[in-house]
Protein backbone atom coordinates (compact mmCIF):
# COMPACT_ATOMS: atom_id res chain seq x y z
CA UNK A 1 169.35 121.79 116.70
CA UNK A 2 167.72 123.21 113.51
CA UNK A 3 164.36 124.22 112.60
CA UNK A 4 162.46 122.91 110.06
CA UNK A 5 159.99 124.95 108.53
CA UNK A 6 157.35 124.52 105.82
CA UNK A 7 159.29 126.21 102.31
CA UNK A 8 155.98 127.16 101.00
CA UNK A 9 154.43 128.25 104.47
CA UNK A 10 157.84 130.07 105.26
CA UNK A 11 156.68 132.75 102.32
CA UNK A 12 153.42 133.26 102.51
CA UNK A 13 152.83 136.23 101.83
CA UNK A 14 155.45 137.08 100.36
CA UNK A 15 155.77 135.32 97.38
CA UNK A 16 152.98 132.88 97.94
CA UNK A 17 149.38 133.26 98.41
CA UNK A 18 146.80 130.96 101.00
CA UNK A 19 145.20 127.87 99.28
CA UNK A 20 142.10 128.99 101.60
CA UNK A 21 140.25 132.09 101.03
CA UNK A 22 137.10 132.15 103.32
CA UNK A 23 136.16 133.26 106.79
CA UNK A 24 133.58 131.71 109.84
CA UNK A 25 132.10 132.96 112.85
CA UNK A 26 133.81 131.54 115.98
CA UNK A 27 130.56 128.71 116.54
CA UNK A 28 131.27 127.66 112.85
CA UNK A 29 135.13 127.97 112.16
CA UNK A 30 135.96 124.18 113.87
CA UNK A 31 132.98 122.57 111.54
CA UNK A 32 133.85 124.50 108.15
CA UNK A 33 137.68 123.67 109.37
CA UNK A 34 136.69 119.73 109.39
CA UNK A 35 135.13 119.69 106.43
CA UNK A 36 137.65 121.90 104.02
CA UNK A 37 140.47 118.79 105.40
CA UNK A 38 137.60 116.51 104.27
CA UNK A 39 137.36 117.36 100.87
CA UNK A 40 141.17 117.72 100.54
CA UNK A 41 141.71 114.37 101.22
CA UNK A 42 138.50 112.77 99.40
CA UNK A 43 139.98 114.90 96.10
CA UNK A 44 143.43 113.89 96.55
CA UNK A 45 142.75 110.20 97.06
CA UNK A 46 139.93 110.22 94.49
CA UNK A 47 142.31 111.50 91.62
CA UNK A 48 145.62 110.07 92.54
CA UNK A 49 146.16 109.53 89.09
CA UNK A 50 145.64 113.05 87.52
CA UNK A 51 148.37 114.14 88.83
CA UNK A 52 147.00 116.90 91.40
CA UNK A 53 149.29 119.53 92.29
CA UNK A 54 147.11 122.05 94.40
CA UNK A 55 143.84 122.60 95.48
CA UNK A 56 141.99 126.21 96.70
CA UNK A 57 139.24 126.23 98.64
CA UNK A 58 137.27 129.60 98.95
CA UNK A 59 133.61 130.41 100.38
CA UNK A 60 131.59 132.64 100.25
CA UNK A 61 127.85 132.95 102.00
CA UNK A 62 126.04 130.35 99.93
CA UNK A 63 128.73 128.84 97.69
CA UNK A 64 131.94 126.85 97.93
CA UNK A 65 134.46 126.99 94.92
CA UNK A 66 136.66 124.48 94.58
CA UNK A 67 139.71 125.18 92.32
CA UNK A 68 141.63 122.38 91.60
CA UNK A 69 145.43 122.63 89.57
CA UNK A 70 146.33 119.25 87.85
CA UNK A 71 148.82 117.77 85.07
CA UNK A 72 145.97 115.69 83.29
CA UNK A 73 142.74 117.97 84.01
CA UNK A 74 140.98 116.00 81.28
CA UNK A 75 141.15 112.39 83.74
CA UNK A 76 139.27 114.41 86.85
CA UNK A 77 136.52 116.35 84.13
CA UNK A 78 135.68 112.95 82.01
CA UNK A 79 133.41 111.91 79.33
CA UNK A 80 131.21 115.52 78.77
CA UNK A 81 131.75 116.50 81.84
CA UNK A 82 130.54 113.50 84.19
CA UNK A 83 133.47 113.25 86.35
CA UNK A 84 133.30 116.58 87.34
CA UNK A 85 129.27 116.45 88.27
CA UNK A 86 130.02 112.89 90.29
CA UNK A 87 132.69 114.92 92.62
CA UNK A 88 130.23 117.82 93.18
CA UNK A 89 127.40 115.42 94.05
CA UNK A 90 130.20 113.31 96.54
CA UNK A 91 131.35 116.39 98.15
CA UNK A 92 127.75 118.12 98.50
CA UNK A 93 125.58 115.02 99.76
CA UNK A 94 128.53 113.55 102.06
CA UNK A 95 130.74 116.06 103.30
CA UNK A 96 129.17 119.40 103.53
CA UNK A 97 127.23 119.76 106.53
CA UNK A 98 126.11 123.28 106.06
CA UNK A 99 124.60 122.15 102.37
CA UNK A 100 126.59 125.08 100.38
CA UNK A 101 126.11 124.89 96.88
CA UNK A 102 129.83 123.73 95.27
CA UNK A 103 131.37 124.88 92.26
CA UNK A 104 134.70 123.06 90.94
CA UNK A 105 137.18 124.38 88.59
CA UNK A 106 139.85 122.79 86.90
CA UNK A 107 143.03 124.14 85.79
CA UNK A 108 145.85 122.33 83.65
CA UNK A 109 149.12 123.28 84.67
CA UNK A 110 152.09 124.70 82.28
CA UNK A 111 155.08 122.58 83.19
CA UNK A 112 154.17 119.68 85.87
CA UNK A 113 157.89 118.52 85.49
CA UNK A 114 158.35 121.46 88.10
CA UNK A 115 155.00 120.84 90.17
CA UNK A 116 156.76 119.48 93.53
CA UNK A 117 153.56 117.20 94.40
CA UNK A 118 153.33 115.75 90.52
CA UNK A 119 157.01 114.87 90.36
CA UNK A 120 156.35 113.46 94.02
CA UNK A 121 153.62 111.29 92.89
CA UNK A 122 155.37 110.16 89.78
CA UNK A 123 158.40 108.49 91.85
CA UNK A 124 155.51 107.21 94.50
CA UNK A 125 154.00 105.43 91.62
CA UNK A 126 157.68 103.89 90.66
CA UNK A 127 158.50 102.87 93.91
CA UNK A 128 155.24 101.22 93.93
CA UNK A 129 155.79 99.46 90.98
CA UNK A 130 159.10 97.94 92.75
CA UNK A 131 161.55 100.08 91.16
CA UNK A 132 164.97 100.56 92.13
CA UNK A 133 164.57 103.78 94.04
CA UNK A 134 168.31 105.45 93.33
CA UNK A 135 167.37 104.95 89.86
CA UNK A 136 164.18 106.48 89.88
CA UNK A 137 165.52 109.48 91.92
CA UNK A 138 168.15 110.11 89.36
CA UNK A 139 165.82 109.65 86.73
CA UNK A 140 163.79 111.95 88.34
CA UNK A 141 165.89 114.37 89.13
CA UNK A 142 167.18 114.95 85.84
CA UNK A 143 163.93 115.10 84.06
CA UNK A 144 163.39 118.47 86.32
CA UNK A 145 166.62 120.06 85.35
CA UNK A 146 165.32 119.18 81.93
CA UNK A 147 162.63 121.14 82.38
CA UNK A 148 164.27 124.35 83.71
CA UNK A 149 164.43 124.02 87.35
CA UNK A 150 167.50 125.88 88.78
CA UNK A 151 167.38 123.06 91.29
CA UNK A 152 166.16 119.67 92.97
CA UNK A 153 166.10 117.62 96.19
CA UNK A 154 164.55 114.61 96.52
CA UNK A 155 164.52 112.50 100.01
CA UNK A 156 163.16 109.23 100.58
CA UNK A 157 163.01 107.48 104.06
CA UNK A 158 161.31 104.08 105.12
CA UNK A 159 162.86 100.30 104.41
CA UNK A 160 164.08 101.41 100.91
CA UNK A 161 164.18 98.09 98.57
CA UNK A 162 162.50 96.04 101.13
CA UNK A 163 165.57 96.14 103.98
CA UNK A 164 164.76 95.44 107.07
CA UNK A 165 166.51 98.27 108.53
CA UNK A 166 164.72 101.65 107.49
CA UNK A 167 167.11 104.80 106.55
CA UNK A 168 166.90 108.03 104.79
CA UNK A 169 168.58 108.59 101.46
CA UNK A 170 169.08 112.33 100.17
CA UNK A 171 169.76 113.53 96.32
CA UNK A 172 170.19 116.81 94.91
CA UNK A 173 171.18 118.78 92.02
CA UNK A 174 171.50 122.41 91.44
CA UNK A 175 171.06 125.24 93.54
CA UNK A 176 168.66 125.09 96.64
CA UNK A 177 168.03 128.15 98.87
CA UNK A 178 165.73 127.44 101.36
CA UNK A 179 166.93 130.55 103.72
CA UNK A 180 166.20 133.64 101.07
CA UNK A 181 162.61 134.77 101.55
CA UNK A 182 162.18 135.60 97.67
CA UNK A 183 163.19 132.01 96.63
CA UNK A 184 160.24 130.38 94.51
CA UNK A 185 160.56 126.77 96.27
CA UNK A 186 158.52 124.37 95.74
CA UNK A 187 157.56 121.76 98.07
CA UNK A 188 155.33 118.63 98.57
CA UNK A 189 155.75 115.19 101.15
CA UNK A 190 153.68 112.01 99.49
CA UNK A 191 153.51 109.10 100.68
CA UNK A 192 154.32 105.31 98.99
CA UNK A 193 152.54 102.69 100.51
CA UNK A 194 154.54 99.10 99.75
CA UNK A 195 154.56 95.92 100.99
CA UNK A 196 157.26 96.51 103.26
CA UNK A 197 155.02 99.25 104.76
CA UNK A 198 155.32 103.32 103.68
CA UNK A 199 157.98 105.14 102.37
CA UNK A 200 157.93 108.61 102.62
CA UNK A 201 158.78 110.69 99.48
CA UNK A 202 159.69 114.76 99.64
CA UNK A 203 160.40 116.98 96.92
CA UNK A 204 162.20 120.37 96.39
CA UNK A 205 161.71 122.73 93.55
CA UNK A 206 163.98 125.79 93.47
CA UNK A 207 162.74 127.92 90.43
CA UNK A 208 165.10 130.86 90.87
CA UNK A 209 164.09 133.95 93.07
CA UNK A 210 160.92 136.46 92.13
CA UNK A 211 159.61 139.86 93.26
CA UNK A 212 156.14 139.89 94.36
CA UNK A 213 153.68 137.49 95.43
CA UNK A 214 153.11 134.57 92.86
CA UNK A 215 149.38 133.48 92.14
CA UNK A 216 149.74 129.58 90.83
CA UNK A 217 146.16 129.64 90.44
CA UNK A 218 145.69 133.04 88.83
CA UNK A 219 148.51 132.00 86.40
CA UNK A 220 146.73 128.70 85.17
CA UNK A 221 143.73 130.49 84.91
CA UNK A 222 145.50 133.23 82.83
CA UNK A 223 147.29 130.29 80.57
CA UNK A 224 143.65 128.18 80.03
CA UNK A 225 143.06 128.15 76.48
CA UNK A 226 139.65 129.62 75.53
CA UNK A 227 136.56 127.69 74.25
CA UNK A 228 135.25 128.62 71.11
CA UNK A 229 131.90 129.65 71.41
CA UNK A 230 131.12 128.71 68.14
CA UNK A 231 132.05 125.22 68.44
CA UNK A 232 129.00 122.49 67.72
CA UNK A 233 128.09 119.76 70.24
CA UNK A 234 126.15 116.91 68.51
């Protein structure tokens, strides 16, 4: 039998770094634990459509910062800013017990065509639009090598096209090594929810092999073009 492992887990910390960043006293770690999957899943359902790639969570005494990586940064911040002050206000009032004060950031990303979760949540938005799903794999698939990925895997299980029997279809391009430690993979499960029940997406993005642990948030914060401080607000 084989073992299936996590690609992004698998390299922690070698080439990747933890999402989380915080620590709790033994009384407190279950409770901060509960609410940190809380607000994951409030933010990823909430902004669906902005194309969310990652989200960081770190704490410190009196403050939680939220840092959130997504394709279309300017659907989750809103008119002046209001989208932004309605999630800290959701996320304060109804799922913080411990009544931290929260800070979000938001950080576009450089090429989402090689974001594992975006390109996932682009074909879960096809297939729920009744698309032919080999089409919108291969669609998908070559828009990535467009982009510069050294290679791609998408799988797809669930009652594909509305058959009755479910099955698991599998395609690929390029180079994918999952076994090499340095391999920058990138990997993300979403799922589709039809009306022939869900159908569960995954994505692989091999991005050739680096040296050294890779920041993702670091880098978009590094690559956020700077405000003019000049710049008039009527």
């Amino acid at each position: 039998m084989g073992h299936k492992v996590h690609p992004v887990i698998h390299r922690i910390p070698f080439v990747n770094t933890w999402d989380s960043k915080w620590f709790a006293k033994k009384f407190a770690f279950p409770e901060m634990l509960r609410e940190e999957v809380l607000v994951r899943e409030y933010l990823e359902k909430k902004l669906k459509d902005a194309g969310v790639s990652a989200i960081s969570v770190e704490r410190t005494a009196k403050e939680v910062t939220v840092t959130i990586l997504a394709a279309k940064p300017g659907v989750i911040i809103g008119h002046a800013g209001q989208g932004l002050e309605v999630l800290r206000k959701e996320i304060e009032k109804n799922i913080l017990q411990f009544k931290h004060r929260v800070k979000l950031n938001i950080l576009p990303i450089s090429q989402p065509a090689l974001a594992a979760r975006v390109v996932a949540l682009g074909v879960v938005s096809e297939i729920e639009r009744r698309l032919p799903f080999r089409r919108v794999m291969k669609q998908t698939i070559e828009r990535v090598m467009a982009a510069g990925a050294q290679g791609v895997k998408i799988k797809m299980s669930g009652r594909l096209n509305g058959v009755e029997i479910a099955r698991q279809e599998v395609l690929s391009a390029g180079k994918m090594s999952l076994i090499t430690i340095r391999s920058n993979v990138d990997y993300a499960v979403v799922e589709a929810h039809t009306l022939y029940g869900k159908i569960g997406v995954k994505v692989w993005v091999y991005r050739g092999e680096v040296f050294g642990r890779q920041d993702r948030f670091a880098a978009a914060q590094a690559n956020k073009p700077e405000v003019k401080k000049n710049t008039k607000v009527n």
